[in-house]
Protein backbone atom coordinates (compact mmCIF):
# COMPACT_ATOMS: atom_id res chain seq x y z
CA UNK A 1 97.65 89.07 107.78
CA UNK A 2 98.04 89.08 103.86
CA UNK A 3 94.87 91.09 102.38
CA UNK A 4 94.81 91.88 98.12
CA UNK A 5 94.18 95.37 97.24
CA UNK A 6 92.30 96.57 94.17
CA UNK A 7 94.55 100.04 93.27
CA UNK A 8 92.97 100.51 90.22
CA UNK A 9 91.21 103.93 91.11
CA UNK A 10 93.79 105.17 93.47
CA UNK A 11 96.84 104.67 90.77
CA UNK A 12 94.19 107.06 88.62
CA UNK A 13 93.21 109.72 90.92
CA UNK A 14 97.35 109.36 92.14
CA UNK A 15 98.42 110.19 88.19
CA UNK A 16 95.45 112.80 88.13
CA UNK A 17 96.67 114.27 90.97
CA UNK A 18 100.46 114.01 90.06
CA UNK A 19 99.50 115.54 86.70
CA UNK A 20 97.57 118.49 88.72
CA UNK A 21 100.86 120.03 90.39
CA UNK A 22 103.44 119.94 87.53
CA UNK A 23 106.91 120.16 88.70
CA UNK A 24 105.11 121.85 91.52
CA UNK A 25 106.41 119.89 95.23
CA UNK A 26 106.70 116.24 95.52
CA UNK A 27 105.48 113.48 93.48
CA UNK A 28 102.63 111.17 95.25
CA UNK A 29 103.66 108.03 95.70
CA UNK A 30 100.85 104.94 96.89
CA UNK A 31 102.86 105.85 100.60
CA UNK A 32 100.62 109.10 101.17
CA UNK A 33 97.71 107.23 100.12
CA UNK A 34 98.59 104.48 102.43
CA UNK A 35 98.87 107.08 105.64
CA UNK A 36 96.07 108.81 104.90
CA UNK A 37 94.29 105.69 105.11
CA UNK A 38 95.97 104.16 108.13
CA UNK A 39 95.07 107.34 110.01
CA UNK A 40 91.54 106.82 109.31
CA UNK A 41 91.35 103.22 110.41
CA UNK A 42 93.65 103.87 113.49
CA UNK A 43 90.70 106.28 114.65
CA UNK A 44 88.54 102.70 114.61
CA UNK A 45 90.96 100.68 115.61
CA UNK A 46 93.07 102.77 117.76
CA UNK A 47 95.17 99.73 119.76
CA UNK A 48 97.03 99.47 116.63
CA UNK A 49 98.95 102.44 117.35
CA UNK A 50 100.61 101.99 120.63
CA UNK A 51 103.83 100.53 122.24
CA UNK A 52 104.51 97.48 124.13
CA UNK A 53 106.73 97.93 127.70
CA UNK A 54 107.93 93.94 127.55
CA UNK A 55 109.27 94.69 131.13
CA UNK A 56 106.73 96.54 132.96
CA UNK A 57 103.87 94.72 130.88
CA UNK A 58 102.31 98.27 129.82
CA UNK A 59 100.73 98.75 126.81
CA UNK A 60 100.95 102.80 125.95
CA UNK A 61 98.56 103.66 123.13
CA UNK A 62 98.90 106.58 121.29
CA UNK A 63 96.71 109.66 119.99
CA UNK A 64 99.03 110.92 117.60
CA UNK A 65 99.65 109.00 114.39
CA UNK A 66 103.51 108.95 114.04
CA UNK A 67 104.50 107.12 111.04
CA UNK A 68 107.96 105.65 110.47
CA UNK A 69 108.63 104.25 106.88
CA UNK A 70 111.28 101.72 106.77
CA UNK A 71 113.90 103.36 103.98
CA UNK A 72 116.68 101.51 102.43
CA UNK A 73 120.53 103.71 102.95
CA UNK A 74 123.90 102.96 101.94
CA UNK A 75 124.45 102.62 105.37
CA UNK A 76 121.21 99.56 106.07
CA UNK A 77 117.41 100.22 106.67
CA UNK A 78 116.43 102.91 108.90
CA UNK A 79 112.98 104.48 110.39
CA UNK A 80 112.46 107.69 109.80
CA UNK A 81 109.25 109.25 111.12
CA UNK A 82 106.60 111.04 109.31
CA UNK A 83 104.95 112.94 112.84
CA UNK A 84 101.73 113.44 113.33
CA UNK A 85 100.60 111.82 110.31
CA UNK A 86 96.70 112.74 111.44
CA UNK A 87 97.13 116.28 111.22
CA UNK A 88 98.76 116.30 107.78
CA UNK A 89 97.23 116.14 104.49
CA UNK A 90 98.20 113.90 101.48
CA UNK A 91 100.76 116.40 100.08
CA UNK A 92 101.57 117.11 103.75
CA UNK A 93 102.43 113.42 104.24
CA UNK A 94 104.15 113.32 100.79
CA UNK A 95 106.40 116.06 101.19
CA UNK A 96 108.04 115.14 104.93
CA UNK A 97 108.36 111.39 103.90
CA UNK A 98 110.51 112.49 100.61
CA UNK A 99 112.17 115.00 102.98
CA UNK A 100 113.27 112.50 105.65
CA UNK A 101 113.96 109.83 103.23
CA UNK A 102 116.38 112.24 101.48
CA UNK A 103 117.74 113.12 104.72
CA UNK A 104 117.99 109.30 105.96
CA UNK A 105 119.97 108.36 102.74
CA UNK A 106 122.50 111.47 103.16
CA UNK A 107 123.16 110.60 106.69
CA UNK A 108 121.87 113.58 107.47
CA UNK A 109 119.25 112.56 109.75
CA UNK A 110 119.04 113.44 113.29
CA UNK A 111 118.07 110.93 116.18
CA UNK A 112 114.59 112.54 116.80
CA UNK A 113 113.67 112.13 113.08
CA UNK A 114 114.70 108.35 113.31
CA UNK A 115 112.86 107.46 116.56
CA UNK A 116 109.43 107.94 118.20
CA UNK A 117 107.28 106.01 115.57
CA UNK A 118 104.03 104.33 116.73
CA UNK A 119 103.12 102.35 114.02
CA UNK A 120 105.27 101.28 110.83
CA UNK A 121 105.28 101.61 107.00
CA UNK A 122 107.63 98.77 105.07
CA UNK A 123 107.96 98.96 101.46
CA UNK A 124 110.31 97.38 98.82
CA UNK A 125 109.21 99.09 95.73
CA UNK A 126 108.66 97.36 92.58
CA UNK A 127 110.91 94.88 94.51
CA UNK A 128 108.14 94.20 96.85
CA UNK A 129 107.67 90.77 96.05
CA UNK A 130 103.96 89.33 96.47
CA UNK A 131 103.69 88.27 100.08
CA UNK A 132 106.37 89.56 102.41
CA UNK A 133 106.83 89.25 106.16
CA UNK A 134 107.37 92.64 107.92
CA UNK A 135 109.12 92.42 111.07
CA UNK A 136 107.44 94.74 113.93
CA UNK A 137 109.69 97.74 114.91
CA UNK A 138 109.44 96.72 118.68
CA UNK A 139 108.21 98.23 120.82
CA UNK A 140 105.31 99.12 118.07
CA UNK A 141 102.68 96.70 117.92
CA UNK A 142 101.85 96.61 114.29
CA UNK A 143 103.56 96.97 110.80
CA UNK A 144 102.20 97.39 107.31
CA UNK A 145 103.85 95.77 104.22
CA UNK A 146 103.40 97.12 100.91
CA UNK A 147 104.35 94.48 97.88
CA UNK A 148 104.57 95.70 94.44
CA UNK A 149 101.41 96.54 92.29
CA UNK A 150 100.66 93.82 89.39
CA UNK A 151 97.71 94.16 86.57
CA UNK A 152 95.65 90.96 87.18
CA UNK A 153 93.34 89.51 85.54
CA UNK A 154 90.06 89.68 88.27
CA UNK A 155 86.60 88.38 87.96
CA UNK A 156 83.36 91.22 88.37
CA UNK A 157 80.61 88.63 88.43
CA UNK A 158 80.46 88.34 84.28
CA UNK A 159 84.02 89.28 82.48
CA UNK A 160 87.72 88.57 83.52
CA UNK A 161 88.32 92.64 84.39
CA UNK A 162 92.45 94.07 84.18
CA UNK A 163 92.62 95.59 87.41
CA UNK A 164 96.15 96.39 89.44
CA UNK A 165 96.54 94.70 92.22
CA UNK A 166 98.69 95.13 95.48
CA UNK A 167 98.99 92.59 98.37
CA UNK A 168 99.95 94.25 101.59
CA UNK A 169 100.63 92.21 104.37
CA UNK A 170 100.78 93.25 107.88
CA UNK A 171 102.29 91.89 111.22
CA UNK A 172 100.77 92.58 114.51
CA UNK A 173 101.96 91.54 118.43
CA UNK A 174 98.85 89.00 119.93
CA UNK A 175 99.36 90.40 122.77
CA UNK A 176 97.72 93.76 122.30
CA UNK A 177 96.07 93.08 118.95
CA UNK A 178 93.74 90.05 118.28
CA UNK A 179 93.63 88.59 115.26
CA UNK A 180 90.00 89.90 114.63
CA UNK A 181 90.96 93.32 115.20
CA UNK A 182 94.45 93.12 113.26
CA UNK A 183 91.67 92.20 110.29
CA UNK A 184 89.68 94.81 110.76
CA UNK A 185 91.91 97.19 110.45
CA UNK A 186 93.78 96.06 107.53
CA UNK A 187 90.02 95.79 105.78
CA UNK A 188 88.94 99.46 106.80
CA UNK A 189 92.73 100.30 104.90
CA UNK A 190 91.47 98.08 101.82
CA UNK A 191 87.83 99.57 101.68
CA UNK A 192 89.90 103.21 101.84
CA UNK A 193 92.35 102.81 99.37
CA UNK A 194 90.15 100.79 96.93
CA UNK A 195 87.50 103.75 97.28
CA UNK A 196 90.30 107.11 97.47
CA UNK A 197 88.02 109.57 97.59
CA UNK A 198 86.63 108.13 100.73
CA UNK A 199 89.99 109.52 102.25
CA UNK A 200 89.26 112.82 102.16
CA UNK A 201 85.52 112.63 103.67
């Protein structure tokens, strides 16, 4: 499911924020943002975060919101896991994904940071492309894709507007998550991170 994302506001209030702190702790990144959000719509939507037993046919759903983010390494893409995404706050969710990313390109990882994810981040970067396929990290039953942010030109009803513009497309397994709810979801994320502030009510 491919759904466009006005980041307009968000890449604001992100630089604003950013700008805030100094050299102070990490830099946001749209990733935070993206949790943040996810948590809130899992809370709706909460079959999204769960497992799949293929064998035993068992679906195990989940009240904790453990994150992994797919990170590139010299050594190939691994998972670490931001855990307990739900209980952390933006600069919470900031500061353990640039920790474990830092520790997943070092090698430095260890097995329970890599594993126990219920639901899974993908990102590329500004080499994100405009529509990508995520792959879900079985036994998860959904993915998110981020794809790079572009200024486009977008229509308000009278005036061709500049606005920046991110596509994320997300994979889901049918046989836990319908198409109608895979939607859902991913609009509850759009209506979040088009409207930031709504995060934090």
């Amino acid at each position: 499911y491919v759904e466009e994302v006005d980041v307009t506001a968000l890449e604001e209030l992100r630089d604003r924020l950013n700008a805030s702190r100094g050299e102070r702790g990490p830099k946001l990144t749209v990733l935070p943002f993206l949790m943040r959000a996810m948590v809130r719509a899992i809370g709706e939507q909460p079959m999204v975060n769960a497992h799949f037993d293929d064998e035993a046919g068992i679906v195990h759903q989940y009240g904790g919101v453990h994150v992994g983010v797919a990170t590139q390494t010299p050594r190939g893409l691994v998972v670490p896991v931001v855990r307990h995404a739900e209980a952390r706050d933006l600069w919470g969710c900031a500061a353990e994904t640039a920790r474990l990313a830092e520790a997943a390109r070092a090698g430095t990882a260890s097995g329970d940071e890599l594993t126990g994810s219920t639901i899974t981040i993908t990102s590329l970067g500004a080499m994100g492309g405009l529509v990508t396929t995520p792959i879900i990290n079985r036994p998860e039953v959904a993915i998110v894709g981020v794809n790079k942010i572009q200024m486009r030109p977008m229509w308000d009803g009278h005036a061709f507007q500049p606005r920046k513009m991110m596509n994320l497309s997300s994979g889901f397994d049918h046989r836990v998550v319908d198409g109608w709810d895979a939607a859902v979801f991913v609009q509850r994320v759009k209506a979040l991170l088009e409207t930031p502030a709504m995060i934090f009510v």
